[in-house]
Protein backbone atom coordinates (compact mmCIF):
# COMPACT_ATOMS: atom_id res chain seq x y z
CA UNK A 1 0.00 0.00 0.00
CA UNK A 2 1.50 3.12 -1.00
CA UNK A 3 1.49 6.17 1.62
CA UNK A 4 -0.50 8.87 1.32
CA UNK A 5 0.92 12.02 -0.39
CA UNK A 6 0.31 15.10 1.54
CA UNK A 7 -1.90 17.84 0.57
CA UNK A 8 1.07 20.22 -0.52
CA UNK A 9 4.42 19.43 -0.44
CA UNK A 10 7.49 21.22 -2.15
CA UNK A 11 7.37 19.72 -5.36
CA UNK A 12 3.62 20.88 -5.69
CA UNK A 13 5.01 24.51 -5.58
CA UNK A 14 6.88 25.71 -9.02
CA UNK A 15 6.39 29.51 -9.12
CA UNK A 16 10.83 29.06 -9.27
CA UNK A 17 10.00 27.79 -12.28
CA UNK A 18 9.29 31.41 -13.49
CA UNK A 19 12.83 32.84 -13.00
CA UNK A 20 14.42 29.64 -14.20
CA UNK A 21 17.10 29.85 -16.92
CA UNK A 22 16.20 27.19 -18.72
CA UNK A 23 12.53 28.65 -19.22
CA UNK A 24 11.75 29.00 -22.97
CA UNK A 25 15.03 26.87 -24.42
CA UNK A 26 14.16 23.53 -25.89
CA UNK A 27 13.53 20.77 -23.92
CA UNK A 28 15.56 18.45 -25.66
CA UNK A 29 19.19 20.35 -23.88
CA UNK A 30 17.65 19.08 -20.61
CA UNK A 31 16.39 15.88 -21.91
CA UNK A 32 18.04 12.79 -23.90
CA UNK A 33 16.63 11.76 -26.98
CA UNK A 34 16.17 7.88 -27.50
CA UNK A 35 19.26 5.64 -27.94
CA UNK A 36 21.60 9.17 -26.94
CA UNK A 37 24.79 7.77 -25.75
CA UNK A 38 28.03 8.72 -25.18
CA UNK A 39 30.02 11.54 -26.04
CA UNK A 40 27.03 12.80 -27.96
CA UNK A 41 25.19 12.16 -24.08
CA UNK A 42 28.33 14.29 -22.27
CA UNK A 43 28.29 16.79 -24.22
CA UNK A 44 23.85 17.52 -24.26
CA UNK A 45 24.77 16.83 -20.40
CA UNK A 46 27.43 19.72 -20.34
CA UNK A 47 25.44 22.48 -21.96
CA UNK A 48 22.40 22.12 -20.17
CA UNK A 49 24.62 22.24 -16.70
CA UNK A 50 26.40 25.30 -17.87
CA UNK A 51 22.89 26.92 -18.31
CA UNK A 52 21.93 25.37 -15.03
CA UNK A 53 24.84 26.47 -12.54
CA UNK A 54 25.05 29.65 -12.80
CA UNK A 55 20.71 30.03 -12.57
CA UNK A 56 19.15 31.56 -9.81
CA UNK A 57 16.48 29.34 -8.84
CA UNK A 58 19.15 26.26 -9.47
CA UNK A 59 18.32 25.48 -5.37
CA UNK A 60 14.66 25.24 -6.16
CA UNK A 61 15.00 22.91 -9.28
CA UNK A 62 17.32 20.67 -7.73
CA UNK A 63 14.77 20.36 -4.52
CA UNK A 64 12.05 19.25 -6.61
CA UNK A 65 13.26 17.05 -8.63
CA UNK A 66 14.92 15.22 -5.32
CA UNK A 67 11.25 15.39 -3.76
CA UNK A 68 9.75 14.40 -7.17
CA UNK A 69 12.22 11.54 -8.11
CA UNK A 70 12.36 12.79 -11.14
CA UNK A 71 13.99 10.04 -13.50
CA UNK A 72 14.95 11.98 -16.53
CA UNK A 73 16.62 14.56 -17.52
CA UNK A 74 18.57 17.64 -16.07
CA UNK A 75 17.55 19.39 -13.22
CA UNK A 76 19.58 21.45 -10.87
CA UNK A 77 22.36 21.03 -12.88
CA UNK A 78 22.55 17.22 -11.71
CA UNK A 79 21.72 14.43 -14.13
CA UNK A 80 19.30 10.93 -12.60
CA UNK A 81 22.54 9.13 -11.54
CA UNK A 82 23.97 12.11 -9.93
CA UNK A 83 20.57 12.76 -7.90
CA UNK A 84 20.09 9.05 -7.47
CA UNK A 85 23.80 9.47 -5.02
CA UNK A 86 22.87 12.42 -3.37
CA UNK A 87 19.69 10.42 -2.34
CA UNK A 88 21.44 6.91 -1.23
CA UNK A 89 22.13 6.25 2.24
CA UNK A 90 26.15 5.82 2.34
CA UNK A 91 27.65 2.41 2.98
CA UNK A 92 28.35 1.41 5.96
CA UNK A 93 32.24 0.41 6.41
CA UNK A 94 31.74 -2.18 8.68
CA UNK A 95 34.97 -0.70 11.16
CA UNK A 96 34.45 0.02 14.39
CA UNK A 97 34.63 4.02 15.18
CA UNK A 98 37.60 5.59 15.55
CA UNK A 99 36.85 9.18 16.71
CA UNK A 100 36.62 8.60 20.64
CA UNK A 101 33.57 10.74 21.00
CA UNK A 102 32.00 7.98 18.84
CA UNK A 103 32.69 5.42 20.66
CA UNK A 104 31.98 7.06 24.02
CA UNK A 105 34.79 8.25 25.52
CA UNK A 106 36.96 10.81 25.24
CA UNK A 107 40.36 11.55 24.79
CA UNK A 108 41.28 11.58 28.05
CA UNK A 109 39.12 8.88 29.58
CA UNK A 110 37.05 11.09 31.48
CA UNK A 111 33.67 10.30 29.93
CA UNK A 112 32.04 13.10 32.06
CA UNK A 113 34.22 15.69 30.54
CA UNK A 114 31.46 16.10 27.81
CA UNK A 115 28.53 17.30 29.95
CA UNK A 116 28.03 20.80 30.38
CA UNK A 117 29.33 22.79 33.54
């Protein structure tokens, strides 16, 4: 069962989309046309990211289509795969922590040192 979308959220809201960059150029900088691949791909990539970066609503884009999961295309200057990594929990390493704080001491051994005076 799929959980219930709320009444607004931030990808509902696209009045950014007014003062975007991108507003008016063809879609197909931003999007890749069937079978697109390599260099041909980096280089469509490229130019819509160098019409992305330097936009002022570039915070805005990039937050909706994070919220959105948007699967295609360029959006906040980030491609899918990029936005797909900013979204993935990181890997755990599997080593035990070596910062003493994390593991509940500190550097001196005094583990009351942390608590306020």
């Amino acid at each position: 069962m799929a959980c219930p979308r709320p009444a607004h959220s931030p990808a509902d809201d696209r009045q950014w989309l007014l003062h975007a960059r991108c507003r008016g150029l063809p879609t197909e900088i931003f999007f890749a046309a069937e079978g697109e691949r390599g260099q041909r791909r980096v280089a469509r990539e490229e130019q819509a990211k160098r019409v992305c970066r330097p936009c002022p609503v570039r915070p805005d884009c990039l937050r909706y289509a994070l919220t959105a999961v948007e699967p295609w295309g360029i959006w906040g200057a980030t491609t899918p795969t990029e936005r797909q990594r900013l979204t993935e929990p990181a890997e755990p390493s599997g080593r035990a922590p070596t910062d003493a704080r994390v593991a509940g001491s500190c550097p001196t051994g005094d583990r009351d040192s942390r608590k306020p005076v």
